[in-house]
C-alpha atoms as a PDB file:
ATOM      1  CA  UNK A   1       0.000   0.000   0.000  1.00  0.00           C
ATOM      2  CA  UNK A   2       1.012   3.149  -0.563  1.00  0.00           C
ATOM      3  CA  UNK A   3       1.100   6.222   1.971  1.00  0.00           C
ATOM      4  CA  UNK A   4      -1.683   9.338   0.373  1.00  0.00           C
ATOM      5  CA  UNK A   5       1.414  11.861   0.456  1.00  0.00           C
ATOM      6  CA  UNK A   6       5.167  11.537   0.891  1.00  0.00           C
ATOM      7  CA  UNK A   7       5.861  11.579   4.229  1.00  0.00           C
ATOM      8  CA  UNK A   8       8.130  14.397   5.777  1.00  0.00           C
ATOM      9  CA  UNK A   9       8.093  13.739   9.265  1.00  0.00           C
ATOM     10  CA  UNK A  10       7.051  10.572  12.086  1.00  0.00           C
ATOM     11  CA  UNK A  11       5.449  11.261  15.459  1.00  0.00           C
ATOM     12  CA  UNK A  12       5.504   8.011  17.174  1.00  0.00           C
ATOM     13  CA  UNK A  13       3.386   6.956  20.709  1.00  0.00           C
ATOM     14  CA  UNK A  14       5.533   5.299  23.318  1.00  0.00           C
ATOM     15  CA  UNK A  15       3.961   2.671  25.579  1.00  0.00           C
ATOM     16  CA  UNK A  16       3.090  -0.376  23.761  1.00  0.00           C
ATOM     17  CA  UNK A  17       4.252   1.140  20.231  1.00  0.00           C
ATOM     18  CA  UNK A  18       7.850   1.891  20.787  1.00  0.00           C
ATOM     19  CA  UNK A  19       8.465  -0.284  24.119  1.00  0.00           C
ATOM     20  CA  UNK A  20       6.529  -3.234  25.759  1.00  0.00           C
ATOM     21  CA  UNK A  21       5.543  -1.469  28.867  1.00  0.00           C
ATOM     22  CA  UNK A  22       1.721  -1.307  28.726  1.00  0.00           C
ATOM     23  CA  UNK A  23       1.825  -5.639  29.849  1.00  0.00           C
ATOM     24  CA  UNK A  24       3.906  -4.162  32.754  1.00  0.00           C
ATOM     25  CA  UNK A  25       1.081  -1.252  33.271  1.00  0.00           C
ATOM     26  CA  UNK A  26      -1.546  -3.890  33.140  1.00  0.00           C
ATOM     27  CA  UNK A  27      -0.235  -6.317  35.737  1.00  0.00           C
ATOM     28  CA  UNK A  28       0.628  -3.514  38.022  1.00  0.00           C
ATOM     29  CA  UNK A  29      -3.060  -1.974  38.244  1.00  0.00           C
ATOM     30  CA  UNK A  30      -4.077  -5.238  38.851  1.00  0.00           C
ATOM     31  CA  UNK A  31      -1.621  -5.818  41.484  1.00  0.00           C
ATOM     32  CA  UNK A  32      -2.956  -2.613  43.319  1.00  0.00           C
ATOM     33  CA  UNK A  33      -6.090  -2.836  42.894  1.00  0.00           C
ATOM     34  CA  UNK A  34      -6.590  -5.783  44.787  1.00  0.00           C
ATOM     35  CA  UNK A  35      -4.129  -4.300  47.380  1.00  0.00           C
ATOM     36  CA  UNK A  36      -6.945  -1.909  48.079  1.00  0.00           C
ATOM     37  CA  UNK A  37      -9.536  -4.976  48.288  1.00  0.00           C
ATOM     38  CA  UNK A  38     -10.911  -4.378  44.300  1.00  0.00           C
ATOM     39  CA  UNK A  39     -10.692  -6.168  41.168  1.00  0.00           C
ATOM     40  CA  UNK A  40      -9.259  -4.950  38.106  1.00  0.00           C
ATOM     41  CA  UNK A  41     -10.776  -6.198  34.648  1.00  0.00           C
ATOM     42  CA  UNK A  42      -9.220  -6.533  31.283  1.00  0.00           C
ATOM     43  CA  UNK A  43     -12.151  -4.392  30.073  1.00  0.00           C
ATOM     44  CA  UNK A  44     -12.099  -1.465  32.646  1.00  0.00           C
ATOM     45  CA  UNK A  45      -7.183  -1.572  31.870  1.00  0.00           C
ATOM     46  CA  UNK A  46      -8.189  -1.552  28.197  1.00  0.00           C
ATOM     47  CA  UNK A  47     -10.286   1.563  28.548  1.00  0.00           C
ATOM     48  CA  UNK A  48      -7.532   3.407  30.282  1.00  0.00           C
ATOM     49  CA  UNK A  49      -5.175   2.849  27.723  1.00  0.00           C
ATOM     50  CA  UNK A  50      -3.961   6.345  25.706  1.00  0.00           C
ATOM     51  CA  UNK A  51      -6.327   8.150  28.488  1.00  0.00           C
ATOM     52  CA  UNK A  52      -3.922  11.422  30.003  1.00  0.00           C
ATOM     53  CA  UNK A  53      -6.702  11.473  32.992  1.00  0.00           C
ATOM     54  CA  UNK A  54      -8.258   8.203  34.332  1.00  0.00           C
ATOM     55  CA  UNK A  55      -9.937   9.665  37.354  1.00  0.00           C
ATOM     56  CA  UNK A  56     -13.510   9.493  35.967  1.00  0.00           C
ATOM     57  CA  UNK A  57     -13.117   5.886  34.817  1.00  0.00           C
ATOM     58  CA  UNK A  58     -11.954   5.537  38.274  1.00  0.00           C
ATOM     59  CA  UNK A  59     -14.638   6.671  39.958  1.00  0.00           C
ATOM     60  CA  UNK A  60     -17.512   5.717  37.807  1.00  0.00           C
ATOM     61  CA  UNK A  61     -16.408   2.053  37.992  1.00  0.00           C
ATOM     62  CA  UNK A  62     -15.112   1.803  41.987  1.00  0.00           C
ATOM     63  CA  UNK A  63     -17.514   4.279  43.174  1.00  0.00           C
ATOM     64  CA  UNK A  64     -16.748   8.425  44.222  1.00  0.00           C
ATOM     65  CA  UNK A  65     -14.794   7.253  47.373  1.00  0.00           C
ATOM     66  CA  UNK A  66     -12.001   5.612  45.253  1.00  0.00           C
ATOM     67  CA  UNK A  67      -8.564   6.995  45.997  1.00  0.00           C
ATOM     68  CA  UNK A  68      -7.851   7.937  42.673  1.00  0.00           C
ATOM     69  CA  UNK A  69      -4.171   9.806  43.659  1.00  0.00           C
ATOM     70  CA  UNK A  70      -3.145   6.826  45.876  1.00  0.00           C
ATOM     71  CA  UNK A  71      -4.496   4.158  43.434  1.00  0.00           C
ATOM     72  CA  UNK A  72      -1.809   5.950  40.100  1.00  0.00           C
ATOM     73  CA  UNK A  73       0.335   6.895  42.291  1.00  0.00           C
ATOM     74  CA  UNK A  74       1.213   3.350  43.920  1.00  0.00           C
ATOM     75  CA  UNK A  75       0.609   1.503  40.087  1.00  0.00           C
ATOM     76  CA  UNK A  76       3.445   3.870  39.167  1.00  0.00           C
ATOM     77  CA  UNK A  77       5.630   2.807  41.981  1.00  0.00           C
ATOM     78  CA  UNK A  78       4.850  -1.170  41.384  1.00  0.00           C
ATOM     79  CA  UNK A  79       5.107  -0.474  37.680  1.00  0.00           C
ATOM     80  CA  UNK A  80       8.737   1.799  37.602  1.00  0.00           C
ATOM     81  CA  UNK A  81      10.165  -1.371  39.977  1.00  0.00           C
ATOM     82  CA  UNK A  82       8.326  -3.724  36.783  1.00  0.00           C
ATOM     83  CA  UNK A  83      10.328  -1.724  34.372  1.00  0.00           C
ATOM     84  CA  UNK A  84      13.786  -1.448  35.962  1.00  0.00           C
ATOM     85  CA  UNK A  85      13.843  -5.432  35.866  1.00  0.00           C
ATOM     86  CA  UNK A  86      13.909  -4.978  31.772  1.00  0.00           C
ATOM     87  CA  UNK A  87      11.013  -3.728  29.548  1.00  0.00           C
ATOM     88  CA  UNK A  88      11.840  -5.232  25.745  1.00  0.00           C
ATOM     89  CA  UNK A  89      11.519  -2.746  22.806  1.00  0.00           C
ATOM     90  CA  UNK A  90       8.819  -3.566  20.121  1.00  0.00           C
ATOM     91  CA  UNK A  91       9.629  -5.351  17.566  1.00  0.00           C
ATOM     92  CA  UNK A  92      11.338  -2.804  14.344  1.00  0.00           C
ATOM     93  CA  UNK A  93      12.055  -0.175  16.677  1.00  0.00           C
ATOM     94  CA  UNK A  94      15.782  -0.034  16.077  1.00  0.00           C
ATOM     95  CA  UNK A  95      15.313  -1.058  12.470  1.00  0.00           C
ATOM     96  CA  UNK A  96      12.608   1.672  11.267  1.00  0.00           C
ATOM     97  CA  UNK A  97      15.181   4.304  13.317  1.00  0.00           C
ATOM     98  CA  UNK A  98      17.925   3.052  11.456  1.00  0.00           C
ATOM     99  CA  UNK A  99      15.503   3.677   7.759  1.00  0.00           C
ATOM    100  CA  UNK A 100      14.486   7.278   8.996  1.00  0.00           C
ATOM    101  CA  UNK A 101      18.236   8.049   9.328  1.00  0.00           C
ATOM    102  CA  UNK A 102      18.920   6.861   6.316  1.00  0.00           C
ATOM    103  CA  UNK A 103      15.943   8.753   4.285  1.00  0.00           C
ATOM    104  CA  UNK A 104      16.644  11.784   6.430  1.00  0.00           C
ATOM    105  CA  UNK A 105      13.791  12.427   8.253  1.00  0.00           C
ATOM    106  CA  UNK A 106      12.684  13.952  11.946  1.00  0.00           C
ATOM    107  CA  UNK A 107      11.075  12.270  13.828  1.00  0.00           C
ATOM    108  CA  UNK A 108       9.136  12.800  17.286  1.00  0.00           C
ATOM    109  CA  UNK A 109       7.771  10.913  19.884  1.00  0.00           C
ATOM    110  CA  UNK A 110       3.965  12.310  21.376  1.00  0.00           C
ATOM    111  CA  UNK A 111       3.141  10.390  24.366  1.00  0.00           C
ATOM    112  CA  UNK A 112       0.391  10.675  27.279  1.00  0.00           C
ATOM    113  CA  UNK A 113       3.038   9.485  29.677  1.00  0.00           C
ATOM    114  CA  UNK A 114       5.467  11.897  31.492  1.00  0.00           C
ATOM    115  CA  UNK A 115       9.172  12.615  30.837  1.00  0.00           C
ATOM    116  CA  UNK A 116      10.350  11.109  34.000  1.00  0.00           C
ATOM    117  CA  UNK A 117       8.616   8.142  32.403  1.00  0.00           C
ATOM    118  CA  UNK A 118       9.948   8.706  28.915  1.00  0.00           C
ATOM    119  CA  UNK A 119      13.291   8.691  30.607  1.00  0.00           C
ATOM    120  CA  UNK A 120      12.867   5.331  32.445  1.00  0.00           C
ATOM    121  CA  UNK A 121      11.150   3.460  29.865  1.00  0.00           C
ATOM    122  CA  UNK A 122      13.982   4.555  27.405  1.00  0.00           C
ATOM    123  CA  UNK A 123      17.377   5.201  28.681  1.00  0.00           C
ATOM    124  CA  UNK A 124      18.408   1.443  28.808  1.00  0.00           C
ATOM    125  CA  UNK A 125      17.971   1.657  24.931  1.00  0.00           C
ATOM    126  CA  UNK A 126      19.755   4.328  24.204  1.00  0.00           C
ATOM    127  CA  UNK A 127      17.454   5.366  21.797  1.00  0.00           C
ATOM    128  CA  UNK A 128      16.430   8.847  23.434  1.00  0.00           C
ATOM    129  CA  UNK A 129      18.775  10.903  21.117  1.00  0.00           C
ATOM    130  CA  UNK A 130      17.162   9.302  17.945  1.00  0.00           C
ATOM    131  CA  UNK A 131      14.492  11.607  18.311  1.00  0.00           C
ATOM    132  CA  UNK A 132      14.619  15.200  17.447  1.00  0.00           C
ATOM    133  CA  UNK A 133      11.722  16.585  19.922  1.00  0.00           C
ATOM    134  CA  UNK A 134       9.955  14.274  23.201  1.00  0.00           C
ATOM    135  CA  UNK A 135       5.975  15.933  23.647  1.00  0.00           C
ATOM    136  CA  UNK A 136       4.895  14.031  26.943  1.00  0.00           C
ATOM    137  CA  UNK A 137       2.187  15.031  29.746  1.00  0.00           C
ATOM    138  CA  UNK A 138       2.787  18.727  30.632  1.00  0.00           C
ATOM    139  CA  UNK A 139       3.675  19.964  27.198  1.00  0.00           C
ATOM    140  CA  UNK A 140      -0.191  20.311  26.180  1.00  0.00           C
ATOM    141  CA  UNK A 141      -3.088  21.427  27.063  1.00  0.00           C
ATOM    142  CA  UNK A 142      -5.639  18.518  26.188  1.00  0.00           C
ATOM    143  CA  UNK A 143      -4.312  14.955  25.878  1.00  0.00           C
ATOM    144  CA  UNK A 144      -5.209  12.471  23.822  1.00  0.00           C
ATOM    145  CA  UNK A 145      -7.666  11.691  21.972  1.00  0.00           C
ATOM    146  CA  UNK A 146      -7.434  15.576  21.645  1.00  0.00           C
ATOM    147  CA  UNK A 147      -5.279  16.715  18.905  1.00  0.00           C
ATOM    148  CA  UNK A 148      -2.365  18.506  20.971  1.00  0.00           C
ATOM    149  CA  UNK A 149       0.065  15.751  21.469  1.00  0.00           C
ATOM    150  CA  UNK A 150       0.389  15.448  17.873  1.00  0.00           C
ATOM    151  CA  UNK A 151      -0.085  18.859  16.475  1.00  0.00           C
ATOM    152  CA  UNK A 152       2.461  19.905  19.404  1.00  0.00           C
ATOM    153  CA  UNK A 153       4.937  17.669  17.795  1.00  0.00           C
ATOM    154  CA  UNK A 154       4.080  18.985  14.395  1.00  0.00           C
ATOM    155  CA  UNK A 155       4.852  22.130  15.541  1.00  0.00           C
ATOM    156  CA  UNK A 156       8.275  21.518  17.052  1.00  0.00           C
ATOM    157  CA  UNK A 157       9.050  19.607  13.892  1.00  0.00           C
ATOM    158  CA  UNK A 158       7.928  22.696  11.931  1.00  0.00           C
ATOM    159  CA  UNK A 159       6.160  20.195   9.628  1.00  0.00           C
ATOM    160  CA  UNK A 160       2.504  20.251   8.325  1.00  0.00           C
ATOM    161  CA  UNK A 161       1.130  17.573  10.141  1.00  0.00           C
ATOM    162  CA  UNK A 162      -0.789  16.594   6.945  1.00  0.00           C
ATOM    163  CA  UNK A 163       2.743  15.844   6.135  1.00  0.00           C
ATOM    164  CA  UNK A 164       3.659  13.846   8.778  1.00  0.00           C
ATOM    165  CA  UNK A 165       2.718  10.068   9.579  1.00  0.00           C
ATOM    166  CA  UNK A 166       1.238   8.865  13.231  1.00  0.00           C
ATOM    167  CA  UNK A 167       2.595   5.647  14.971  1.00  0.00           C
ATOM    168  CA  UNK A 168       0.004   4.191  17.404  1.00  0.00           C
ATOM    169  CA  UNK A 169      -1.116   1.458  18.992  1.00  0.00           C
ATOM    170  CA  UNK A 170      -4.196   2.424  20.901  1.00  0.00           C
ATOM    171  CA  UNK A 171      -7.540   4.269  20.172  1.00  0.00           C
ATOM    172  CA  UNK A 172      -7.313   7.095  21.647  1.00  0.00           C
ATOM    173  CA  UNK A 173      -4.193   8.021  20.228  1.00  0.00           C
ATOM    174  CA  UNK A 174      -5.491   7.315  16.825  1.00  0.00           C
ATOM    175  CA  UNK A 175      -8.491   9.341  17.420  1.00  0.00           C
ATOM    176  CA  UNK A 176      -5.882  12.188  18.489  1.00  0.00           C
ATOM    177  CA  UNK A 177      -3.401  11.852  15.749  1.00  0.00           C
ATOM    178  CA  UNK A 178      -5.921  11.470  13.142  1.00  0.00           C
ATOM    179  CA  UNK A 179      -7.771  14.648  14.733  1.00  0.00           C
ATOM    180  CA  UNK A 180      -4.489  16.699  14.179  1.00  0.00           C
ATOM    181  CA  UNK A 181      -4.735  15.561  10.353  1.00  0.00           C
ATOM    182  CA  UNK A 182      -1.546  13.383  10.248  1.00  0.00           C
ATOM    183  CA  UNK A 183      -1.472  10.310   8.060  1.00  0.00           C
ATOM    184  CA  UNK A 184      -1.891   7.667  10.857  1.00  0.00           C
ATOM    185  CA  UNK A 185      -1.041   3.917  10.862  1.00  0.00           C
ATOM    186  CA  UNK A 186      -1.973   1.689  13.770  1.00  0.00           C
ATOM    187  CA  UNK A 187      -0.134  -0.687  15.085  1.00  0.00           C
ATOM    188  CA  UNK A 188      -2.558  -2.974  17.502  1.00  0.00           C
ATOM    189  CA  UNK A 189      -0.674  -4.004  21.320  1.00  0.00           C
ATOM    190  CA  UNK A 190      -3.192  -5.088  23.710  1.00  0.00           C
ATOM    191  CA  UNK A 191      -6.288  -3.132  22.017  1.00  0.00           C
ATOM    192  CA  UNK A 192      -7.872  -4.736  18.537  1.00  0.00           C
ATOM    193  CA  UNK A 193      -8.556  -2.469  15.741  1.00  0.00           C
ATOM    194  CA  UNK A 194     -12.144  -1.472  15.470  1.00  0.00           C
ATOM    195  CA  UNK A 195     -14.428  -0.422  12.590  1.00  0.00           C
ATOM    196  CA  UNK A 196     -13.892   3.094  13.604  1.00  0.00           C
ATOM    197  CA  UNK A 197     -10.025   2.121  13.545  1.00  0.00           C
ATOM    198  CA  UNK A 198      -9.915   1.270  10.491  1.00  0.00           C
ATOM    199  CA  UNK A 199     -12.301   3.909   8.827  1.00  0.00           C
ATOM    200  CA  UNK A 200      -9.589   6.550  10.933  1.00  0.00           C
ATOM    201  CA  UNK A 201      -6.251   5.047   9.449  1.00  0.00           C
ATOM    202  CA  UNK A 202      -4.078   4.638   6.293  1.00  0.00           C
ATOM    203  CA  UNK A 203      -3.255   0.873   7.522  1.00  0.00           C
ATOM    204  CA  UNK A 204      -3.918  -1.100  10.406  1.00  0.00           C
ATOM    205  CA  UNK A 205       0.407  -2.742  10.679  1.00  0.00           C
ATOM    206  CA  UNK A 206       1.629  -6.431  12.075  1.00  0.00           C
ATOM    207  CA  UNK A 207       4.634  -4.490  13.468  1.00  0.00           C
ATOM    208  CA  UNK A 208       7.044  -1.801  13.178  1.00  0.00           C
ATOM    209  CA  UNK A 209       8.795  -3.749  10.447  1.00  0.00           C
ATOM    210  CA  UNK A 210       5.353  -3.686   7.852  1.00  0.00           C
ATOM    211  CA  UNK A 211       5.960   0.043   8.454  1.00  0.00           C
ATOM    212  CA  UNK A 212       8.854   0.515   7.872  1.00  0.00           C
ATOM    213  CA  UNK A 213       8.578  -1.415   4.517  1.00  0.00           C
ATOM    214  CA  UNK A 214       5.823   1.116   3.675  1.00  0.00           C
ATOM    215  CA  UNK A 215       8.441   4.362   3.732  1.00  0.00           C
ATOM    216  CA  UNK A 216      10.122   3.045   0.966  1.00  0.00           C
ATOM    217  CA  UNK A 217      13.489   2.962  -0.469  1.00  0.00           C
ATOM    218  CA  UNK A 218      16.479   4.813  -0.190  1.00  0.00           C
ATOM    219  CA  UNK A 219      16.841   7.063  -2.590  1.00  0.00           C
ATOM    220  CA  UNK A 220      21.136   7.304  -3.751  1.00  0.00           C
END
């Protein structure tokens, strides 16, 4: 398949697109939440995932009374100690890096996460520098599935973000990056693609690798 318009730019999502970390996010709300005597479903995770704000979700499901601040704040705890054990890249990571060096172009990475996280989840790698410009929590107004991530990025890039193409693996973020009017490919981690999916991307991607093959040659 080809991509509508040549691409200029990549804005990428972090957590289950460029590392294996939201598993780790997963099993540590789960972990927590029956610490504080409640069950955590796969359904009520899977909602949370590419939300900047999960208090409502929170509440409405637990009940007003839920410790919202106490709940995140202990899931980041169990989840940072999770992490500094090993968190695996994504399959293609290194390899579509290695292809946008090659072709030349910026890239970004537009995340609902902080940068203290950006920094944990990433520094083993050493793939931090490969990035011209990090947008994480604090560096927007609205997060995701609000355009700002995205158009924040496209702005630091100082690229149209019609011009740029959107790596994400969950729908929120597509909803955001496809909001900002970037070409946007999926690339599915613990959420399936959806009709609405789908109808909001250029491709729904195995992996990093499929994408990368769609970016095309070096030119000599």
């Amino acid at each position: 398949m080809v991509l509508p318009r040549r691409v200029h730019a990549v804005v990428f999502d972090m957590d289950g697109l460029l590392v294996d970390t939201e598993a780790v996010y997963r099993d540590a709300m789960a972990a927590v939440a029956e610490e504080m005597g409640h069950a955590m479903s796969l359904d009520v995770f899977r909602a949370m995932i590419g939300l900047p704000d999960n208090t409502d979700l929170l509440t409405g499901h637990y009940g007003a009374d839920f410790p919202v601040d106490a709940f995140n704040q202990r899931v980041l705890d169990v989840a940072e100690e999770m992490i500094l054990a090993g968190v695996a890249l994504k399959a293609g990571v290194i390899e579509i890096l290695d292809h946008l060096d090659a072709l030349g172009l910026p890239r970004a990475i537009a995340t609902s996460s902080s940068h203290r996280a950006v920094a944990s989840h990433l520094r083993a790698a050493g793939i931090i520098p490969r990035f011209n410009t990090i947008v994480a929590k604090g560096d927007y107004v609205r997060g995701k599935p609000h355009p700002d991530p995205y158009l924040t990025a496209a702005a630091r890039l100082e690229v149209d973000p019609s011009l740029c193409l959107a790596l994400e693996d969950s729908h929120n973020g597509v909803r955001a990056a496809a909001a900002a009017g970037m070409m946007t490919i999926m690339v599915p981690d613990l959420l399936d693609p959806t009709e609405e999916m789908h109808g909001l991307c250029c491709r729904i991607a195995v992996d990093l690798h499929e994408v990368r093959g769609m970016l095309g040659p070096v030119r000599p």
